[in-house]
Protein backbone atom coordinates (compact mmCIF):
# COMPACT_ATOMS: atom_id res chain seq x y z
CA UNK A 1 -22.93 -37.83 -0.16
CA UNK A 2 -23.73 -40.55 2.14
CA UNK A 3 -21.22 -43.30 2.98
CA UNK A 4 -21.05 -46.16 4.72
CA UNK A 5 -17.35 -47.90 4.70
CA UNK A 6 -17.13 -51.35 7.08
CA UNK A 7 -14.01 -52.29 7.93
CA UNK A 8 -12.43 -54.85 10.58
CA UNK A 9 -13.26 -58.06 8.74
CA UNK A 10 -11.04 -61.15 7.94
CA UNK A 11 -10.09 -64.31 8.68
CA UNK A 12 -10.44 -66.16 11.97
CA UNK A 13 -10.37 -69.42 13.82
CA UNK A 14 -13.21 -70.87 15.70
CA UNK A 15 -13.28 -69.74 18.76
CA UNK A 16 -11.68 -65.91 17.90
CA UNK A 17 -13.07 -62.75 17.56
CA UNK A 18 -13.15 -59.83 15.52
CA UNK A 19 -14.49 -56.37 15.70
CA UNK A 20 -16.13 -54.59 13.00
CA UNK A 21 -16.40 -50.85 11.73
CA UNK A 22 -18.61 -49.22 10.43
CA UNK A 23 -17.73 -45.58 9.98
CA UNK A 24 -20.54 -42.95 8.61
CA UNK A 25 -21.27 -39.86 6.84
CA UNK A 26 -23.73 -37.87 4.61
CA UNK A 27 -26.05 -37.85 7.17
CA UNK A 28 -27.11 -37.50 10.77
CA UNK A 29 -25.89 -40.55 12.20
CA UNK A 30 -27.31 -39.60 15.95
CA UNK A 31 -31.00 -39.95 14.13
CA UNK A 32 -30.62 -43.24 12.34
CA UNK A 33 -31.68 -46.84 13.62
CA UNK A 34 -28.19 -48.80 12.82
CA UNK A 35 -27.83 -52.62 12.08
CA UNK A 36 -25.41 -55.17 10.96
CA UNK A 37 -26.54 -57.74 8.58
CA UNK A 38 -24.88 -60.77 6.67
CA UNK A 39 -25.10 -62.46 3.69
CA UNK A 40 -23.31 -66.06 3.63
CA UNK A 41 -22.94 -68.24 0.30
CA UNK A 42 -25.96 -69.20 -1.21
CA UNK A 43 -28.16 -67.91 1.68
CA UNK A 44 -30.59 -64.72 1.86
CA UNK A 45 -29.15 -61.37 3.91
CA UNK A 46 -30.04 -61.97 7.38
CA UNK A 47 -30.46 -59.49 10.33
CA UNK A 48 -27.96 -60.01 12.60
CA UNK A 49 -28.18 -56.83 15.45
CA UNK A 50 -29.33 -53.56 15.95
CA UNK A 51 -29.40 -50.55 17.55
CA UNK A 52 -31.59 -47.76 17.89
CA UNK A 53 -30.37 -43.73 18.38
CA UNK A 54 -31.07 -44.33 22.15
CA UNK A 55 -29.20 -47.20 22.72
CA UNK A 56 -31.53 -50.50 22.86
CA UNK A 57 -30.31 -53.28 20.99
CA UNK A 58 -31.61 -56.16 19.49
CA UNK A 59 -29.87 -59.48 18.59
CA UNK A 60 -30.89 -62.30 16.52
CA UNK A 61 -30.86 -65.66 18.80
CA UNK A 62 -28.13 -67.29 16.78
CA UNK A 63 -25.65 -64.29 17.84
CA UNK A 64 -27.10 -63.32 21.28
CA UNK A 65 -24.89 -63.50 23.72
CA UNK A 66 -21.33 -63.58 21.45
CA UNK A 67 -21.71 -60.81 19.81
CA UNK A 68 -22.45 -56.81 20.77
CA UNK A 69 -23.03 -53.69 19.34
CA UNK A 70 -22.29 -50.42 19.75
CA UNK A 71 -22.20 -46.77 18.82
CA UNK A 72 -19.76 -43.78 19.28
CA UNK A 73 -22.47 -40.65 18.01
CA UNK A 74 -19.33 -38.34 18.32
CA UNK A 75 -17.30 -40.43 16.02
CA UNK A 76 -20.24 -41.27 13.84
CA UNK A 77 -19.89 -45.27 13.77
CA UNK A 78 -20.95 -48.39 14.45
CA UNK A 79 -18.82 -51.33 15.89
CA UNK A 80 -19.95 -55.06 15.97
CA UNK A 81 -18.15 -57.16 18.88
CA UNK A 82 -17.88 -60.92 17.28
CA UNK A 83 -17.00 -63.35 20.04
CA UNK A 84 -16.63 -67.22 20.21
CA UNK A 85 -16.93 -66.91 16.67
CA UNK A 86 -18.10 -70.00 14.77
CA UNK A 87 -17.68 -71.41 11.12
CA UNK A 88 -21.59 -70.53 10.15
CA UNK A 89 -20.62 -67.27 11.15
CA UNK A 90 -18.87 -67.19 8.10
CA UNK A 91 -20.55 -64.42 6.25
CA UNK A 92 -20.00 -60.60 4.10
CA UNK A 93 -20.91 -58.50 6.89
CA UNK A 94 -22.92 -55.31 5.95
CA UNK A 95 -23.79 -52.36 7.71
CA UNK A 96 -27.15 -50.78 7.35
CA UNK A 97 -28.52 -47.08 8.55
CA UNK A 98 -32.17 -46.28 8.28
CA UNK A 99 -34.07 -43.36 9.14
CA UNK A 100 -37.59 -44.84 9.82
CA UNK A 101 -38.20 -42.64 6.58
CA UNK A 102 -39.43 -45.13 3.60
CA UNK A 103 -36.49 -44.67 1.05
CA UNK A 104 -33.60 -43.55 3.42
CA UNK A 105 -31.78 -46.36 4.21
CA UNK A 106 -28.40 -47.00 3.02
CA UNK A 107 -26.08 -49.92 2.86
CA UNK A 108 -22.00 -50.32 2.50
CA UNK A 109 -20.18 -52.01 0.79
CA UNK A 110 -20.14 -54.65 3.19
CA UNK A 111 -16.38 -56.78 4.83
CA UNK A 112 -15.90 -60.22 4.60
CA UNK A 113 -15.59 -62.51 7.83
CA UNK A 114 -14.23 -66.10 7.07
CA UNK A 115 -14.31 -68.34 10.29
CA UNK A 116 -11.94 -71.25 9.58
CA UNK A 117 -9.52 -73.27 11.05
């Protein structure tokens, strides 16, 4: 059974960071293109980052530069570095594997990030 559970989320000042979790199973994580996405209030889900089974990354301009991902193929997850974190960052942060294969990608439950003062 696949599984995606985030974890790591919470709430912040401006300014602060976080780290994010995204711990996998079910499938062969080493093979899968992984990305974080968020959804804030009212809004559509939004790419945010990812990165592909060798490594490159991609970041959407209103994250590059404060935030960075990552992935531990031994440990089978994903980690999102949030940095200088602002309040429009405010967002449920979900995790996302895909295979390239139409019909396997997968989706958790996603972790709420609240950037506040």
């Amino acid at each position: 059974q696949v599984q995606l559970v985030e974890s790591g989320g919470g709430l912040v000042q401006p300014g602060g960071s976080l780290r994010l979790s995204c711990a996998a199973s079910g499938f062969t994580f080493s093979t899968y293109v992984m990305s974080w996405y968020r959804q804030a209030p009212g809004k559509e889900r939004e790419l945010v980052t990812i990165i592909s089974s060798g490594g490159s990354t991609y970041y959407a301009d209103s994250v590059k530069g404060r935030f960075t991902i990552s992935r531990d193929n031994v440990k089978n997850t994903v980690y999102l570095q949030m940095n200088s974190l602002k309040p429009e960052d405010t967002a449920i942060y979900y995790c996302n594997a895909n295979s390239g294969v139409p019909g396997l990608s997968y989706w958790g439950q996603g972790t709420q990030v609240t950037v506040s003062s």
